[in-house]
Every structure is written in structure tokens, then in C-alpha cells.
N, C-alpha and C. Protein backbone atom coordinates (compact mmCIF):
# COMPACT_ATOMS: atom_id res chain seq x y z
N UNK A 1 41.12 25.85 -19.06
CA UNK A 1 39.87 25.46 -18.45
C UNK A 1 38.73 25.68 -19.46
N UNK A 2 37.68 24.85 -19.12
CA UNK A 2 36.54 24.79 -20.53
C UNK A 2 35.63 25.27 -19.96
N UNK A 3 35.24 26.56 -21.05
CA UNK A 3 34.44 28.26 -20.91
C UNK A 3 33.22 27.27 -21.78
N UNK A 4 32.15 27.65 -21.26
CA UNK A 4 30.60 26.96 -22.24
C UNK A 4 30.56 28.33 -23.20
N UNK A 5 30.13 27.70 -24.17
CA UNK A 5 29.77 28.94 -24.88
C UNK A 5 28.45 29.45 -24.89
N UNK A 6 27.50 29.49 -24.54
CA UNK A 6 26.52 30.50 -24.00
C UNK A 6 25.71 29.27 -22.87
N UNK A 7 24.88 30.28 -22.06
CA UNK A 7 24.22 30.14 -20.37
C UNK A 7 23.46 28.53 -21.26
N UNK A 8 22.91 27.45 -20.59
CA UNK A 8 22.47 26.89 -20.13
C UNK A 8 20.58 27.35 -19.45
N UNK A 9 19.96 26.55 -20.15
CA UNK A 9 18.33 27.66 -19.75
C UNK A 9 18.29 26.34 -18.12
N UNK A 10 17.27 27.22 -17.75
CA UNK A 10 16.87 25.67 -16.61
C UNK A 10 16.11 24.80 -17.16
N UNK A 11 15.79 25.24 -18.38
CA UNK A 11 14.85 23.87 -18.63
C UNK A 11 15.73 22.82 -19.39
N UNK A 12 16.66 23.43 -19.88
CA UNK A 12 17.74 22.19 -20.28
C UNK A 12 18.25 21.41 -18.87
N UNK A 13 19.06 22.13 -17.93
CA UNK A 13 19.05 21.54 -16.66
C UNK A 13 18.20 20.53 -16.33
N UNK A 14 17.23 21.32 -16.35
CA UNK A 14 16.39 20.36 -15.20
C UNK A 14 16.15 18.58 -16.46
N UNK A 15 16.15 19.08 -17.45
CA UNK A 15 15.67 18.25 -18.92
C UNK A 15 16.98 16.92 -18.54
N UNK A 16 18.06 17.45 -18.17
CA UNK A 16 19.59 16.84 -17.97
C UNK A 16 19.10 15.80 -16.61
N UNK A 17 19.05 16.57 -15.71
CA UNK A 17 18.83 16.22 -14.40
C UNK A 17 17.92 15.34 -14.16
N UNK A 18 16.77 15.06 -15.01
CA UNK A 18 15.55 14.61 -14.98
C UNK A 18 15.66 12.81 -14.66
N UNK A 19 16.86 12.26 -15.00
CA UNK A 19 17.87 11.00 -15.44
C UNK A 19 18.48 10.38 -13.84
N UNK A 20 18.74 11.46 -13.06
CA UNK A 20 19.07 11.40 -11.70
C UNK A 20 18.32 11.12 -10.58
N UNK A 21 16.68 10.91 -10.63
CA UNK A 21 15.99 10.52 -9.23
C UNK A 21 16.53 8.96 -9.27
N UNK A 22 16.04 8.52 -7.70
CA UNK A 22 16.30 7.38 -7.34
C UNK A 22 14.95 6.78 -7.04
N UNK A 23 14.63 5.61 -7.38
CA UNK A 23 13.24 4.29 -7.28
C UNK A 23 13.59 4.20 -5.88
N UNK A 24 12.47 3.97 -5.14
CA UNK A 24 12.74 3.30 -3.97
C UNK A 24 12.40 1.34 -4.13
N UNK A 25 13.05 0.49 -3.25
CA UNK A 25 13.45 -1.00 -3.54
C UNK A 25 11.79 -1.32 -3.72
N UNK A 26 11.60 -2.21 -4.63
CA UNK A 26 9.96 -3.34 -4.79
C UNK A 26 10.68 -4.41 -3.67
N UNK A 27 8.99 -4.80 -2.80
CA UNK A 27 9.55 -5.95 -1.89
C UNK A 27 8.05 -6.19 -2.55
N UNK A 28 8.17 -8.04 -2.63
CA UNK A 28 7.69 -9.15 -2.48
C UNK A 28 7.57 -9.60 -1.17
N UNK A 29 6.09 -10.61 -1.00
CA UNK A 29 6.02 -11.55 0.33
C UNK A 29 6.09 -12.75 -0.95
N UNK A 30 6.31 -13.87 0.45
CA UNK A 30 6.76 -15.11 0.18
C UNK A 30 5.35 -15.72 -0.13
N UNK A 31 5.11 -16.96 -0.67
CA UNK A 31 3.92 -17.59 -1.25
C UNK A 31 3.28 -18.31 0.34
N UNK A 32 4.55 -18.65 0.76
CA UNK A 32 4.48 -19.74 1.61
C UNK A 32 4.43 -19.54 2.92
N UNK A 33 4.91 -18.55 3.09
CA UNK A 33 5.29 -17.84 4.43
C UNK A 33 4.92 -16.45 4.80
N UNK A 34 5.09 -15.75 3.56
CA UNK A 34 4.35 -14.03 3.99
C UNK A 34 5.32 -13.54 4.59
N UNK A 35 6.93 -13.97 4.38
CA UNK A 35 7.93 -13.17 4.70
C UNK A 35 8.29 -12.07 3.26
N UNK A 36 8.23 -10.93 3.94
CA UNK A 36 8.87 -9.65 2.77
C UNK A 36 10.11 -9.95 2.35
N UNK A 37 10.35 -9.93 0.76
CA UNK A 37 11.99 -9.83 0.81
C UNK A 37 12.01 -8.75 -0.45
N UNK A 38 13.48 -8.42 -0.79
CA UNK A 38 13.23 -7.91 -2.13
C UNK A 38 13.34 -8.68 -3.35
N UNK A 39 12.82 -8.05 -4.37
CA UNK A 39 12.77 -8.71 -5.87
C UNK A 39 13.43 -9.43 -6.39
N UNK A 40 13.37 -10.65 -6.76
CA UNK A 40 14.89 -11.51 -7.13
C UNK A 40 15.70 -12.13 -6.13
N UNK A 41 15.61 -11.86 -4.77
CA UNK A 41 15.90 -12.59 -4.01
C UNK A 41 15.53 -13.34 -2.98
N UNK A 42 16.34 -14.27 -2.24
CA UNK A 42 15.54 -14.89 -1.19
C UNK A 42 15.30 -14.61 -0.40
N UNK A 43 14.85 -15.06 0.33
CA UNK A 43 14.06 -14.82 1.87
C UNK A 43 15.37 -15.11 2.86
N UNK A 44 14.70 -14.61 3.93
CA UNK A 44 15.95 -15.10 5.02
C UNK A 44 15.80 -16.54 5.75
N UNK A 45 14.57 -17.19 5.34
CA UNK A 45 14.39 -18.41 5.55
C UNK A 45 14.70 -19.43 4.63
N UNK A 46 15.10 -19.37 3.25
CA UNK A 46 15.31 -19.84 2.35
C UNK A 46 14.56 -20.52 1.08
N UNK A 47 13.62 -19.52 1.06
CA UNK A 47 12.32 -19.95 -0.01
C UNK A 47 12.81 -18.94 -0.69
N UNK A 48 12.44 -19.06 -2.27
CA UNK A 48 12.21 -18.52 -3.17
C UNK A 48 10.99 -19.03 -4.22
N UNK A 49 10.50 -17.87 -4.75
CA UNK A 49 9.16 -18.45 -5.45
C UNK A 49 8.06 -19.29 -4.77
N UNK A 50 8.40 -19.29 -3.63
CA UNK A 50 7.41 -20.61 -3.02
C UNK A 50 8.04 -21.80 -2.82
N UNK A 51 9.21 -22.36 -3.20
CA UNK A 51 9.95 -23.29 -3.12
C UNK A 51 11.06 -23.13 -2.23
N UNK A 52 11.72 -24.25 -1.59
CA UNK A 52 12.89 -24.07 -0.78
C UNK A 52 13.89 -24.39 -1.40
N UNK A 53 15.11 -23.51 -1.18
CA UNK A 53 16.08 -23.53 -1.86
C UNK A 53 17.27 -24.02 -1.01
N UNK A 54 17.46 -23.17 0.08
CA UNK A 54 18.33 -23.35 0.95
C UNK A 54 18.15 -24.09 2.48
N UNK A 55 18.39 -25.33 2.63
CA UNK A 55 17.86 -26.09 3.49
C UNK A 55 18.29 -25.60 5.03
N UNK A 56 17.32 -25.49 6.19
CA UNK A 56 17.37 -24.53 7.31
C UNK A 56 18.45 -25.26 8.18
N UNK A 57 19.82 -24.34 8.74
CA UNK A 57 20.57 -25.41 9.52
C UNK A 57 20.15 -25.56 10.12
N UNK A 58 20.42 -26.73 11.42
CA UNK A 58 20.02 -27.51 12.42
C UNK A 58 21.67 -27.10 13.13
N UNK A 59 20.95 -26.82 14.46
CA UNK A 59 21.92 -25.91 15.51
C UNK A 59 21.92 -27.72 16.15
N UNK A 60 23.67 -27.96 16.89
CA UNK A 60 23.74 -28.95 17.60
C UNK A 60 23.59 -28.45 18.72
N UNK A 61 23.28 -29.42 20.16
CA UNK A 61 23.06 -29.02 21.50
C UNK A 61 24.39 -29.53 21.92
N UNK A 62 24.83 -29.09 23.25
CA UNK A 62 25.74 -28.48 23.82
C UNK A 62 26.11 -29.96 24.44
N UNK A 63 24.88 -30.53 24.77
CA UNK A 63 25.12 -31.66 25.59
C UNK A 63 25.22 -33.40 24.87
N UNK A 64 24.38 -33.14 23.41
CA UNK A 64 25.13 -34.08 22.70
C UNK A 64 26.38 -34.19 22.11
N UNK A 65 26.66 -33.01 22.01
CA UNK A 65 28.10 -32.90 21.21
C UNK A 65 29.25 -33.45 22.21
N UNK A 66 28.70 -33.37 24.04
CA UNK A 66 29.78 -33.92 25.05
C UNK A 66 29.21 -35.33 24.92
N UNK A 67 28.19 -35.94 24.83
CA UNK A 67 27.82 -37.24 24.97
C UNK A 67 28.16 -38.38 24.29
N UNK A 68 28.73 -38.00 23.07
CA UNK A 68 29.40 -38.95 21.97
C UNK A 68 31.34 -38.51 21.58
């Protein structure tokens, strides 16, 4: 088993440790909309940058889908 060869001060510790906090996430709003998302990604509506990326589905109704 591996013996250190002398104590460790805390200021080396903490000097070590210093490498270990965590950022909390950056959120962005949308240009277009003023929906929050995070950095680099899209929205849950499908804009990015101000532009649409991902076109919004269209839900079918219950009663055309029996009508044809």
C-alpha cells in the first residue's frame, strides 16, 4: 500500500481541490419568443438563434382520420 512521504499542508489541498467546484447551467431567451433554454441549444419550440429549425408537428383530429 502507498505510504506519502510527508503530511500534505491544507493549503496544498485546498490548492488541489480548488479544480473541483461546479458552474451552475447559462440559459439564454429566444429572440423571437422569450422562451429560456440553455446555451447551444434549442428551444422546446424549435427556434434556435431566432430562426426555426424544427418545424412544429401538426396533431391529426380524431374525426378526420375516421372520415377518409
Amino acid at each position: 500500500m502507498a505510504v506519502q512521504k510527508s503530511k500534505k499542508s491544507r493549503s496544498r489541498r485546498d490548492m488541489r481541490r480548488s479544480h473541483d467546484n461546479l458552474s451552475n447551467p447559462t440559459c439564454s431567451s429566444d429572440k423571437t419568443t422569450g422562451v429560456k433554454h440553455m446555451r447551444h441549444h434549442i428551444a422546446k419550440d424549435g427556434f434556435y438563434r431566432g430562426k426555426e429549425i424544427i418545424p412544429p408537428k401538426v396533431k391529426k383530429d380524431k374525426q378526420s382520420a375516421q372520415d377518409s
